[in-house]
N, C-alpha and C. Protein backbone atom coordinates (compact mmCIF):
# COMPACT_ATOMS: atom_id res chain seq x y z
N UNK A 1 20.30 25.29 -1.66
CA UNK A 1 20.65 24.08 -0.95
C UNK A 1 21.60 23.23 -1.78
N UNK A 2 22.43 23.67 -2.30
CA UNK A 2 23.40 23.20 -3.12
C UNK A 2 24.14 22.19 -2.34
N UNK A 3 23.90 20.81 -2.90
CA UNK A 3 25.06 19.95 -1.83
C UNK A 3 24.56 19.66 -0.51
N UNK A 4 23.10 19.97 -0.61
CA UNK A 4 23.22 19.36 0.95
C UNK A 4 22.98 18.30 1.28
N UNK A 5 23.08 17.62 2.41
CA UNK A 5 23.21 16.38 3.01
C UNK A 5 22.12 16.11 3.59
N UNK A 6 21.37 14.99 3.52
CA UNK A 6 20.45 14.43 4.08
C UNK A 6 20.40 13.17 4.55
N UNK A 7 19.94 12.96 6.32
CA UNK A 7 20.45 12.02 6.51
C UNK A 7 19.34 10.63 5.97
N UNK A 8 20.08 9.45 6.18
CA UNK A 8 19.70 8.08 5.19
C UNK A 8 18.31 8.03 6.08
N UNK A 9 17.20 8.64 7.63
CA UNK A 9 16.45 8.82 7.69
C UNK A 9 15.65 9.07 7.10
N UNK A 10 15.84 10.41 6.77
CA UNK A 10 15.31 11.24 6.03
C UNK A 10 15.02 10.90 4.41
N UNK A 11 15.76 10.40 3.96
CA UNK A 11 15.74 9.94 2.71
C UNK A 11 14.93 8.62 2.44
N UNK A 12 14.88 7.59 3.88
CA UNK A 12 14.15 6.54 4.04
C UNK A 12 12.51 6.67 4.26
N UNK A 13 12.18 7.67 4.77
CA UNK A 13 11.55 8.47 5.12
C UNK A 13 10.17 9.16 3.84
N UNK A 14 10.85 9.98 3.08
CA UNK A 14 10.69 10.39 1.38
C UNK A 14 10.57 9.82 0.68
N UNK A 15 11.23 8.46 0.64
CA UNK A 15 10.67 7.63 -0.29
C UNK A 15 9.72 6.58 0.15
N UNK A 16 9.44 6.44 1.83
CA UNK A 16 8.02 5.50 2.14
C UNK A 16 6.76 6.44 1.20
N UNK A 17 7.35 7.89 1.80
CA UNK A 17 5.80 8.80 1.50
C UNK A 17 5.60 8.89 -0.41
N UNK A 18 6.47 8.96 -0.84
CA UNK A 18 6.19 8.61 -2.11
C UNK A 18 5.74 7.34 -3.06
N UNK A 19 6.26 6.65 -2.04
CA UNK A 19 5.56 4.84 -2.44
C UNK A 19 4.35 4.62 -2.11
N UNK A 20 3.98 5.00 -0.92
CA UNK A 20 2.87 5.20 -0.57
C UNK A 20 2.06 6.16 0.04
N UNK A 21 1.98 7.28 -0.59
CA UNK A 21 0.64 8.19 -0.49
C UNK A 21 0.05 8.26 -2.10
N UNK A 22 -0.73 9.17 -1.75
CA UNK A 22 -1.54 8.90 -3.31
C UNK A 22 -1.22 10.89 -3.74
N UNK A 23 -0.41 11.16 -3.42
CA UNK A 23 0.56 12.56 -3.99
C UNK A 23 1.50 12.07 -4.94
N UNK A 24 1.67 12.90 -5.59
CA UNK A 24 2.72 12.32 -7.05
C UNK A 24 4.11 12.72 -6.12
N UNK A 25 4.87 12.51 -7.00
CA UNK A 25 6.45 12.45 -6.61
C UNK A 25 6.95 13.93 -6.52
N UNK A 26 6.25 15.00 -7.60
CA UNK A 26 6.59 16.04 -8.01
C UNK A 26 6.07 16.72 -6.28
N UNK A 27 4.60 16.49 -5.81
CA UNK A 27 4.49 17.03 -4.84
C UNK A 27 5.23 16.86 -3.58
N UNK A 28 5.53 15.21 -3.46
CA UNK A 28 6.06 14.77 -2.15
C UNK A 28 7.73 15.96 -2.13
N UNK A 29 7.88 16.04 -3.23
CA UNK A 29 9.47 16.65 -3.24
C UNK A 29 9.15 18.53 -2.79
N UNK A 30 8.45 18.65 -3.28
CA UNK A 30 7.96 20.21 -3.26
C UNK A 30 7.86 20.14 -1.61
N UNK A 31 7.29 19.27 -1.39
CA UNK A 31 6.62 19.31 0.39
C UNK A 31 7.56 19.49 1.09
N UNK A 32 8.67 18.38 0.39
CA UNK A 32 9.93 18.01 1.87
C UNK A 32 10.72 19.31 1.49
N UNK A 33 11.10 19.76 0.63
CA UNK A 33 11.92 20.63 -0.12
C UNK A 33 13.24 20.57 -0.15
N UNK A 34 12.62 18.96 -1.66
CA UNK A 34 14.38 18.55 -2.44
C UNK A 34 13.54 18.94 -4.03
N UNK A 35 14.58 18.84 -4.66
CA UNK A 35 14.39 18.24 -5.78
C UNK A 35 13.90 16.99 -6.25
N UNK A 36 12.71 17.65 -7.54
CA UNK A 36 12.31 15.97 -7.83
C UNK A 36 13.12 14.97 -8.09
N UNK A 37 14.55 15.24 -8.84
CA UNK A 37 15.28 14.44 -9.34
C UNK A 37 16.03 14.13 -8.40
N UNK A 38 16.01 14.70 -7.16
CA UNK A 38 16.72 14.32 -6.16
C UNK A 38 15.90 12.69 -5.37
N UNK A 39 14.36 13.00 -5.10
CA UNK A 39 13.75 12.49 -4.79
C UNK A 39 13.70 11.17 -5.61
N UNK A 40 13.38 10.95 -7.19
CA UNK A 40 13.81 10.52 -7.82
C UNK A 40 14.92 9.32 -8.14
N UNK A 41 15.80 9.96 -7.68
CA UNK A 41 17.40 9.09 -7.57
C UNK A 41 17.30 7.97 -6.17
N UNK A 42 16.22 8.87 -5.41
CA UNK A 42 16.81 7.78 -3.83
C UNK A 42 15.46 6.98 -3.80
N UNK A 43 14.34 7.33 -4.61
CA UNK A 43 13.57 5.86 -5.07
C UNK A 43 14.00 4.88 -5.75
N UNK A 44 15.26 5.67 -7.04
CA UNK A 44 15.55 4.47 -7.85
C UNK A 44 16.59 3.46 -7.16
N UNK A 45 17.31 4.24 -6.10
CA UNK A 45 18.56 3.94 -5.37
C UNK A 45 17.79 2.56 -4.13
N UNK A 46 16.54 3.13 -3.63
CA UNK A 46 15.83 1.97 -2.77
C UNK A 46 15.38 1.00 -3.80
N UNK A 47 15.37 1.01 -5.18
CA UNK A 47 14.65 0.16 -5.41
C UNK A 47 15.88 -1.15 -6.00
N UNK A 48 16.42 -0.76 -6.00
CA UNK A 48 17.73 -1.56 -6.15
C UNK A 48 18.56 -2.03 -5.59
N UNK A 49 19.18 -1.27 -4.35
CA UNK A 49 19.35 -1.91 -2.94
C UNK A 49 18.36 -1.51 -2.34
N UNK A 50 17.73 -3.08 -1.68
CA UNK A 50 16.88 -2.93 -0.55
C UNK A 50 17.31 -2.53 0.79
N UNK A 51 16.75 -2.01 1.73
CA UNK A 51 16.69 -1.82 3.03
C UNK A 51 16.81 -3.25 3.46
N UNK A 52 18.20 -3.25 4.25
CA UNK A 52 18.80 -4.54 4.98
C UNK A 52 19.07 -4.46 6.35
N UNK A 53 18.73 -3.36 6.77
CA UNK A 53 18.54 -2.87 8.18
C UNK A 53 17.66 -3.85 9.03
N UNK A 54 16.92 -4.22 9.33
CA UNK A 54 15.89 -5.32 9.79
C UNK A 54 16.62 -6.64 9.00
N UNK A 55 17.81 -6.99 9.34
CA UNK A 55 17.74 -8.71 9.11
C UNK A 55 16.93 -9.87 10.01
N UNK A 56 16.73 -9.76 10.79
CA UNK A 56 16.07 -10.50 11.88
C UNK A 56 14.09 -10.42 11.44
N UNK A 57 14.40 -11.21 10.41
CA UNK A 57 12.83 -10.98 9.77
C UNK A 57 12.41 -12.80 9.95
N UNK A 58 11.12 -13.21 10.60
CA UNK A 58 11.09 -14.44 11.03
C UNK A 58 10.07 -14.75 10.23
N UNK A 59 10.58 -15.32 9.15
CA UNK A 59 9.74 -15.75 8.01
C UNK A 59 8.28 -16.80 8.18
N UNK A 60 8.56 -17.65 9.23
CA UNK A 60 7.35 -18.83 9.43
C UNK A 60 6.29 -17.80 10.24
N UNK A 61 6.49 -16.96 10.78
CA UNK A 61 5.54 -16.26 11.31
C UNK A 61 4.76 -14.95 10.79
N UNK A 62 6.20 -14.57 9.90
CA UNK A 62 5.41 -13.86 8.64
C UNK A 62 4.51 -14.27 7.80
N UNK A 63 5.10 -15.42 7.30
CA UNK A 63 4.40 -16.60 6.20
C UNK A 63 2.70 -17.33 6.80
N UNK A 64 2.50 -17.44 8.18
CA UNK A 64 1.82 -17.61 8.79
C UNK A 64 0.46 -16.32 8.79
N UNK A 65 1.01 -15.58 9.06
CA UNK A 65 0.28 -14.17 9.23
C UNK A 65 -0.12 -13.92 8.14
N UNK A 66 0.65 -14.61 7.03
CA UNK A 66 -0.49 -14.16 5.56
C UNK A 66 -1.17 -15.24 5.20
N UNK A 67 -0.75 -16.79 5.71
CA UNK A 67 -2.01 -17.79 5.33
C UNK A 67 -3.00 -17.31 6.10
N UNK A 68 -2.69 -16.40 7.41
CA UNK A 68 -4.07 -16.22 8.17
C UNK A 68 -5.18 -15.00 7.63
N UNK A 69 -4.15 -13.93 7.00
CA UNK A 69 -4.99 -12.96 6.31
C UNK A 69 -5.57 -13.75 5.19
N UNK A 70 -4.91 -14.63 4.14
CA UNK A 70 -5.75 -14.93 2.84
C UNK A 70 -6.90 -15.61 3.36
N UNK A 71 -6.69 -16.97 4.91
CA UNK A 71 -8.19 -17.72 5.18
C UNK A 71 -9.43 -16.76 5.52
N UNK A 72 -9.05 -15.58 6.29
CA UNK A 72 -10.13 -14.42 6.73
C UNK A 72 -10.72 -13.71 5.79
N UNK A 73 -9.67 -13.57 4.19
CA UNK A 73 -10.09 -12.59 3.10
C UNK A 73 -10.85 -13.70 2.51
N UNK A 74 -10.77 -14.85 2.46
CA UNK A 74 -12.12 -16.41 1.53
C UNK A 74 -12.59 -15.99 1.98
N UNK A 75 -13.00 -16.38 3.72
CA UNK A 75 -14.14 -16.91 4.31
C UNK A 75 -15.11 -15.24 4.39
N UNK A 76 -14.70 -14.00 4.08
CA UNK A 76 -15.01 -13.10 4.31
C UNK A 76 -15.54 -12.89 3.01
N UNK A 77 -15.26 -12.86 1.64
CA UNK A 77 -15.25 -13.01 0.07
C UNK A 77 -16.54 -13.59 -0.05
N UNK A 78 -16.56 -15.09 0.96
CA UNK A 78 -17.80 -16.12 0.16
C UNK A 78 -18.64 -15.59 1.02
N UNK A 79 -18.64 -14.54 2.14
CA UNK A 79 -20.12 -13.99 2.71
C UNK A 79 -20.77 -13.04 2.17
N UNK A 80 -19.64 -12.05 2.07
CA UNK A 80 -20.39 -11.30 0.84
C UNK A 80 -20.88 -11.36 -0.10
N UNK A 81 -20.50 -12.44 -1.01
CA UNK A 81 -20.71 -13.03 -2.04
C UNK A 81 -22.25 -13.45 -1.48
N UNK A 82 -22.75 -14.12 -0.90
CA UNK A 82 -24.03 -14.62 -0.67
C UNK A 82 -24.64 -13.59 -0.15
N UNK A 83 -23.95 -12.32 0.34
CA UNK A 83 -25.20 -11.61 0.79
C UNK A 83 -25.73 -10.68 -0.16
N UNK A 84 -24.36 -10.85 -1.75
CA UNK A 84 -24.89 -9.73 -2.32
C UNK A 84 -25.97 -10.43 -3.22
N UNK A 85 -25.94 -11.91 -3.39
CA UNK A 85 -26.72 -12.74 -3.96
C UNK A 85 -28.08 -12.70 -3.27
N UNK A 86 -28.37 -12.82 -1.87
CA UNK A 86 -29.36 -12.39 -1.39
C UNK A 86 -30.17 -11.04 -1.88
N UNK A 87 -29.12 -9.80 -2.12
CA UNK A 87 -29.58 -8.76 -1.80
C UNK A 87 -30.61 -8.33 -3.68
N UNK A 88 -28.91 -9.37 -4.51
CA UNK A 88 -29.66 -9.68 -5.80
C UNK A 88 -31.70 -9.89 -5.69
N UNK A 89 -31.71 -11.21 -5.45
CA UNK A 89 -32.92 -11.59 -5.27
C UNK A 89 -34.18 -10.73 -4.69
N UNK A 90 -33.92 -10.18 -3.57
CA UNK A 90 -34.71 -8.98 -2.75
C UNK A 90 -35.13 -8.20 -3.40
N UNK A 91 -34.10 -7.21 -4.16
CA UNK A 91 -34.55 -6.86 -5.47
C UNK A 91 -35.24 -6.99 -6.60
N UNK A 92 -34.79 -7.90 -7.04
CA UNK A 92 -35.40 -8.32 -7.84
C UNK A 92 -37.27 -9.11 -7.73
N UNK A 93 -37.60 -9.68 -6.23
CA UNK A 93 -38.76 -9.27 -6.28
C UNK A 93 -39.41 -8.29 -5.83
N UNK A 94 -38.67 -7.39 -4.99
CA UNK A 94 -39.69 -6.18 -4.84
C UNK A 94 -40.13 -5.43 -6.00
N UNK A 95 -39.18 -5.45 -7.32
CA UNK A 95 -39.06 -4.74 -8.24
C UNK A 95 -40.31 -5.49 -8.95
N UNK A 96 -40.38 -6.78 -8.96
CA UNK A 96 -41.55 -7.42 -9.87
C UNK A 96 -42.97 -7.01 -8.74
N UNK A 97 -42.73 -6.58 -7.57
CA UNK A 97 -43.61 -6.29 -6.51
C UNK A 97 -44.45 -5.45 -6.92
N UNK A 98 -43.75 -4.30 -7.39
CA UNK A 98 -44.02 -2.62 -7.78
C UNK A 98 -44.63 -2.98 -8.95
N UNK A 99 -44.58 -3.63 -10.48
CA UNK A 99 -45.17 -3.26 -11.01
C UNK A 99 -46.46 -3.81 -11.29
């Protein structure tokens, strides 16, 4: 495959699955069948110019959507938090229960 061409899909593509799967780089390349150093070059190449394709990105509603995930990840944090504190305690007297 000397020289071949791949389109900026494809290449956009290879480097989501390498950013994010939990396969190393060496495999994701073996899979698609490039070279690692090929693979390699067009991570280092995304990571330097970003993907500018999507300009129409509406920031107050983005920005919104993550004050709403962080209030759900507290209020979700401090329940667990008390239930594992509960679950602490439970324990701890059944355990003085037993002996």
């Amino acid at each position: 495959m000397a020289n071949q061409k791949y389109t900026e899909e494809f290449k956009k593509e290879a480097v989501k699955m390498a950013l994010e799967s939990g396969e190393t780089n060496a495999q994701i390349a073996d899979n698609i069948g490039v070279k690692y150093k090929t693979l390699w070059n067009w991570i280092q190449k995304s990571m330097i110019k970003p993907d500018t394709s999507n300009q129409s990105i509406d920031y107050k509603s983005r920005y919104q959507e993550l004050v709403d995930e962080v209030t759900k990840l507290k209020k979700d944090l401090k329940q667990t938090t008390i239930e594992r504190e509960i679950l602490k305690k439970a324990a701890a007297y059944f355990a003085s229960q037993n002996m």
